[in-house]
Protein backbone atom coordinates (compact mmCIF):
# COMPACT_ATOMS: atom_id res chain seq x y z
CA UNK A 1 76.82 142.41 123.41
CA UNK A 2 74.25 139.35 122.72
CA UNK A 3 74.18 136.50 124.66
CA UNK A 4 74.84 133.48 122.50
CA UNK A 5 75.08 129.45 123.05
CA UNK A 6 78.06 127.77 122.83
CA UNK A 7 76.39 126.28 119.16
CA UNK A 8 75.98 129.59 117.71
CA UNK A 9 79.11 130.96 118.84
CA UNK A 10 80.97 128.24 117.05
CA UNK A 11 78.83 128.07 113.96
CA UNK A 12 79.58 132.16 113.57
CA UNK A 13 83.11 131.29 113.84
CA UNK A 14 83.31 128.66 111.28
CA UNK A 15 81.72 131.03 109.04
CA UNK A 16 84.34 133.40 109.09
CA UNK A 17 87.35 131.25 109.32
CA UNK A 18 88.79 128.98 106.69
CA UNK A 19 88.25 125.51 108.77
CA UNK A 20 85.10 125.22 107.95
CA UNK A 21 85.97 123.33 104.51
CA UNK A 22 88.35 120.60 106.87
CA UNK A 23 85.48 120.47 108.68
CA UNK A 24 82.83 119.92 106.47
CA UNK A 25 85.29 117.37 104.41
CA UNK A 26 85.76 115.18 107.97
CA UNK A 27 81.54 115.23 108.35
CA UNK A 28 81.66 114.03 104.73
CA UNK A 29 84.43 111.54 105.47
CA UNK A 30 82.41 109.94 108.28
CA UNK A 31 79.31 109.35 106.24
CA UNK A 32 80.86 109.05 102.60
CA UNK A 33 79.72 105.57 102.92
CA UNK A 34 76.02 105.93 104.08
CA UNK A 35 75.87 107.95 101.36
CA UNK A 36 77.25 106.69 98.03
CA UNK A 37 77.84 103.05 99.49
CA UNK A 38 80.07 100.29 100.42
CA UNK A 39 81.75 99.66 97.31
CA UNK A 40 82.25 103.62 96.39
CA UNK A 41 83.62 104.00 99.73
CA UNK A 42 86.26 101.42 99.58
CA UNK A 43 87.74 102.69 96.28
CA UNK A 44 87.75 106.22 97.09
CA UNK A 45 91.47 107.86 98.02
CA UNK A 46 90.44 111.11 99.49
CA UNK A 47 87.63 113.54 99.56
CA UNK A 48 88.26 117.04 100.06
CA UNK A 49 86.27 120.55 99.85
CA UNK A 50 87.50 123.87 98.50
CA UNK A 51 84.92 126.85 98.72
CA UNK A 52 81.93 125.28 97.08
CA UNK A 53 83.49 122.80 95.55
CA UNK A 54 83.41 118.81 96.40
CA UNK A 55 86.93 116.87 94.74
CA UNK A 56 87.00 113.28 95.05
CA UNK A 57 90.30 111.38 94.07
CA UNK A 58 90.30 107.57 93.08
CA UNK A 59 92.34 105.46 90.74
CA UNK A 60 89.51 103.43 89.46
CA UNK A 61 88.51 104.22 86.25
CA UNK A 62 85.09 102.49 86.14
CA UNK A 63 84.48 103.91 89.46
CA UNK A 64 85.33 107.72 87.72
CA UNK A 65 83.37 107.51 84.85
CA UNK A 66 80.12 106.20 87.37
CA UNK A 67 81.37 109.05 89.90
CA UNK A 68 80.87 111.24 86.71
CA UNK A 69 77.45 110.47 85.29
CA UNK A 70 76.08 110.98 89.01
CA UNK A 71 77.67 114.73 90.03
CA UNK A 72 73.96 116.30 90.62
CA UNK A 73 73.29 113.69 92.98
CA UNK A 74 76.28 113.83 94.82
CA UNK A 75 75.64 117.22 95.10
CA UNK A 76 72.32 116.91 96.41
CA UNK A 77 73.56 113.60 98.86
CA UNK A 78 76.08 115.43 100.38
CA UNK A 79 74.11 119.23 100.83
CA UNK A 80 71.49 117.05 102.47
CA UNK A 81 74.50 115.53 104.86
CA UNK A 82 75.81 118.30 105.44
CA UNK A 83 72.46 120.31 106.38
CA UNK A 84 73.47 123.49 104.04
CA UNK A 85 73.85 124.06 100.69
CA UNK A 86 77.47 124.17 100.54
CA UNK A 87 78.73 122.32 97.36
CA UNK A 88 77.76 123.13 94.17
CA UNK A 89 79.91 121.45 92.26
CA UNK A 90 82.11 118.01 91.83
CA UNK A 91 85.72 117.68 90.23
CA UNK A 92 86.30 113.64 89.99
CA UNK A 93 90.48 113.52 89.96
């Protein structure tokens, strides 16, 4: 059996476990607003992951449509957050 830090060990078991999405979705919590900004931030209800995919919920229409015409660079915002290409796609609810 290989030695392995205490970082490796836990990154091999996030890979094969299903917290890794609540995890991920926390990082993305905690710099949502870095990323897309103040105002996006503050009308956005939830953000959650499911496999590879990113699903942000928020009740303001204007905000939606916005949210919509900008998918690929959320995508490529929150990859670059998150240090791995792990979303490749955005559902606006």
């Amino acid at each position: 059996m290989g030695e392995y830090s205490l970082g490796d060990a836990i990154q091999q078991f996030l890979k094969k476990s299903r917290l890794k999405g609540s995890i991920q979705a926390l990082q993305i919590e905690d710099v949502w607003e870095s990323i897309m900004g103040k105002t996006v931030a503050r009308y956005t209800e939830s953000i959650k992951i499911y496999g590879d995919k990113l699903y942000i919920k928020t009740t303001v229409a204007p905000l939606k449509q916005e949210l919509m015409y900008q998918k690929e660079n959320i995508i490529q915002r929150v990859n670059q957050a998150l240090g791995e290409k792990t979303i490749k796609e955005v559902i606006i609810q």
